[in-house]
Protein backbone atom coordinates (compact mmCIF):
# COMPACT_ATOMS: atom_id res chain seq x y z
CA UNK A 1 10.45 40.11 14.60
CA UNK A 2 6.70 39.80 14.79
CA UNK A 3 5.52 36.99 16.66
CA UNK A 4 1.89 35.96 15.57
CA UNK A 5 0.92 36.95 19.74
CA UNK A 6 1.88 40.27 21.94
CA UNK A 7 5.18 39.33 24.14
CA UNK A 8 6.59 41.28 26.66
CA UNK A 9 9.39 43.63 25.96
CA UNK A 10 12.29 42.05 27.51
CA UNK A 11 11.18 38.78 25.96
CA UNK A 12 11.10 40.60 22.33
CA UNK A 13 14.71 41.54 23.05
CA UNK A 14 15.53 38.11 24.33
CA UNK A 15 14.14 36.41 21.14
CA UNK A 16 16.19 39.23 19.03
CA UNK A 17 19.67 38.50 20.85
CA UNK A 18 19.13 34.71 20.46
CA UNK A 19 17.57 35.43 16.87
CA UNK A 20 14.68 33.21 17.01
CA UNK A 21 12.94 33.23 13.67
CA UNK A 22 9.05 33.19 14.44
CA UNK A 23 9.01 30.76 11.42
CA UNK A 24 11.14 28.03 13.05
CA UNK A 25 8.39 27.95 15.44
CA UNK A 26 5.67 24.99 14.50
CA UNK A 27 2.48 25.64 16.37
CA UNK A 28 -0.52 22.84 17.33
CA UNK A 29 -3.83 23.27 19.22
CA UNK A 30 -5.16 20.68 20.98
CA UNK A 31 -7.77 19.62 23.56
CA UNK A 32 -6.53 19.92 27.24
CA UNK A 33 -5.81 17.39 29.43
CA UNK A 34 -6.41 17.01 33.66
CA UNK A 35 -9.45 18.43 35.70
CA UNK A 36 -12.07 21.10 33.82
CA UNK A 37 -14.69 18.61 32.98
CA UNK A 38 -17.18 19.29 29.96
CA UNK A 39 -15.37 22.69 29.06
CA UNK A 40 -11.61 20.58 28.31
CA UNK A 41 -13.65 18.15 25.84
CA UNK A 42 -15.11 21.11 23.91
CA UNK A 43 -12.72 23.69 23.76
CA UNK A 44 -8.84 23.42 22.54
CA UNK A 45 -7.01 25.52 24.65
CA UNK A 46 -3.79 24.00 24.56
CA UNK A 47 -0.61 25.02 22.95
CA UNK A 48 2.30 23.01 21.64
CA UNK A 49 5.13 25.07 20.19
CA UNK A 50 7.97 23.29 19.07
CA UNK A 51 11.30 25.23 18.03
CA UNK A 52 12.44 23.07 14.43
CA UNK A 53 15.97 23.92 14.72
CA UNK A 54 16.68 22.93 18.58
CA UNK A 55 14.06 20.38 18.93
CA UNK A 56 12.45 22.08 22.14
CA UNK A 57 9.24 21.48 22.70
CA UNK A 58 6.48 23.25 25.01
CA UNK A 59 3.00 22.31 26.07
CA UNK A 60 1.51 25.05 27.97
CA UNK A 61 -2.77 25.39 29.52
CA UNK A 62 -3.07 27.08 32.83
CA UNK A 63 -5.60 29.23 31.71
CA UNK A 64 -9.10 28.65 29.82
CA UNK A 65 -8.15 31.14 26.94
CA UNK A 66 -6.23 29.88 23.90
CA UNK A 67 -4.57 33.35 23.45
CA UNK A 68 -3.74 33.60 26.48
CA UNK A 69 -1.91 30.24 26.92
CA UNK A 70 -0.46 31.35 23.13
CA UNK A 71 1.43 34.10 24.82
CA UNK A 72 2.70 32.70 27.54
CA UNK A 73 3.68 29.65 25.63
CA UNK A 74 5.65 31.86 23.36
CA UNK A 75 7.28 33.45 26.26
CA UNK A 76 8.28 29.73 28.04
CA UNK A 77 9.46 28.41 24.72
CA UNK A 78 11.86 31.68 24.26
CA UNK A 79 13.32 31.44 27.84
CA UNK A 80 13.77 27.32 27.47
CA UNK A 81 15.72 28.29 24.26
CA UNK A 82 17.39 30.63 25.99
CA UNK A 83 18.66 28.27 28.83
CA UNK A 84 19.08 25.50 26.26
CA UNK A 85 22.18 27.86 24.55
CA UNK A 86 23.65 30.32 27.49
CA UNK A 87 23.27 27.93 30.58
CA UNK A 88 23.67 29.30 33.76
CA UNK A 89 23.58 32.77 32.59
CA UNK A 90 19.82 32.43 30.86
CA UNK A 91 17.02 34.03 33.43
CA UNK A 92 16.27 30.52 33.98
CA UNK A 93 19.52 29.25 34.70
CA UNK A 94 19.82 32.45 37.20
CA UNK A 95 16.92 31.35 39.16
CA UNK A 96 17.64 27.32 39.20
CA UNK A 97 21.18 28.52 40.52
CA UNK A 98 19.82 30.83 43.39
CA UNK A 99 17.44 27.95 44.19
CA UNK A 100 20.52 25.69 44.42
CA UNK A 101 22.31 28.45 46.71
CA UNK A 102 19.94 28.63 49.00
CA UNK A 103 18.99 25.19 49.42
CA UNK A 104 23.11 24.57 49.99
CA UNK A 105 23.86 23.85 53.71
CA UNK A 106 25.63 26.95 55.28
CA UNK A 107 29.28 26.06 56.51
CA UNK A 108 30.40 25.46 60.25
CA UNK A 109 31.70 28.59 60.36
CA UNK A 110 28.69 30.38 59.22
CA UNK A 111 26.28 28.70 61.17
CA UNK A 112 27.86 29.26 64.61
CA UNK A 113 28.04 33.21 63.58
CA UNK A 114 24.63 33.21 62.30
CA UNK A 115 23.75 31.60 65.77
CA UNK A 116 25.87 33.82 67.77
CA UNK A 117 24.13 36.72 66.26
CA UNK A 118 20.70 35.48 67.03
CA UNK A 119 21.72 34.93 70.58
CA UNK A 120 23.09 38.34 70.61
CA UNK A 121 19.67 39.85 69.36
CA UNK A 122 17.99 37.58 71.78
CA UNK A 123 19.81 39.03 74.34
CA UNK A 124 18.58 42.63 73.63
CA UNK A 125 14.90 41.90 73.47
CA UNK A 126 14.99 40.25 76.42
CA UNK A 127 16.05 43.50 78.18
CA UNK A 128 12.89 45.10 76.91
CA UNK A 129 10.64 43.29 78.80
CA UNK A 130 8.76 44.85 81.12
CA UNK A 131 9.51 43.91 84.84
CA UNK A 132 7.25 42.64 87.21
């Protein structure tokens, strides 16, 4: 497929698999929005891509270049398709759920061996110390 901007490998293969057509893809340039002063009301510089066939839409300027913010708008819009079909097995649904895991609260059981160990290692530095 030949996107109209250079993507990264793995996000070629990733629009391949999920066989995003480059022409379902509806591009618009606009003006920026936020901080940046005098160079946001001259330059457009940011990128709305919107996939026809899904309805997902991405607005993407983190960076003053309008190729830049191209590319990486490409890339976003591929992975949010992505997660929008496979779920929690998309690279984005991998990180939200690893986020979630961590965040969970460990379980009694868990926390008093985490605690024990700590107490344990605690133990053994404190017989480094040097006496006085």
């Amino acid at each position: 497929m030949n996107f109209p901007v250079e993507l990264h490998e793995h996000i070629e293969l990733l629009a391949a698999q999920l066989q995003i057509q480059p022409s379902d893809i509806a591009e618009k340039h606009a003006r920026g929005h936020g901080h940046g002063g005098q160079n946001l009301n001259k330059a457009t510089n940011c990128v709305e891509l919107t996939h026809t066939p899904t309805g997902i839409t991405v607005r993407y300027q983190h960076h003053r270049g309008l190729q830049q913010n191209r590319k990486e708008a490409y890339e976003l819009l591929i992975l949010k398709i992505d997660d929008h079909l496979r779920g929690v097995e998309s690279e984005l649904g991998k990180k939200r759920h690893k986020v979630e895991r961590q965040k969970q609260r460990r379980s009694r059981r868990a926390k008093e061996k985490m605690l024990e160990e700590k107490r344990l290692r605690g133990e053994i530095k404190e017989t480094r110390k040097d006496i006085v």
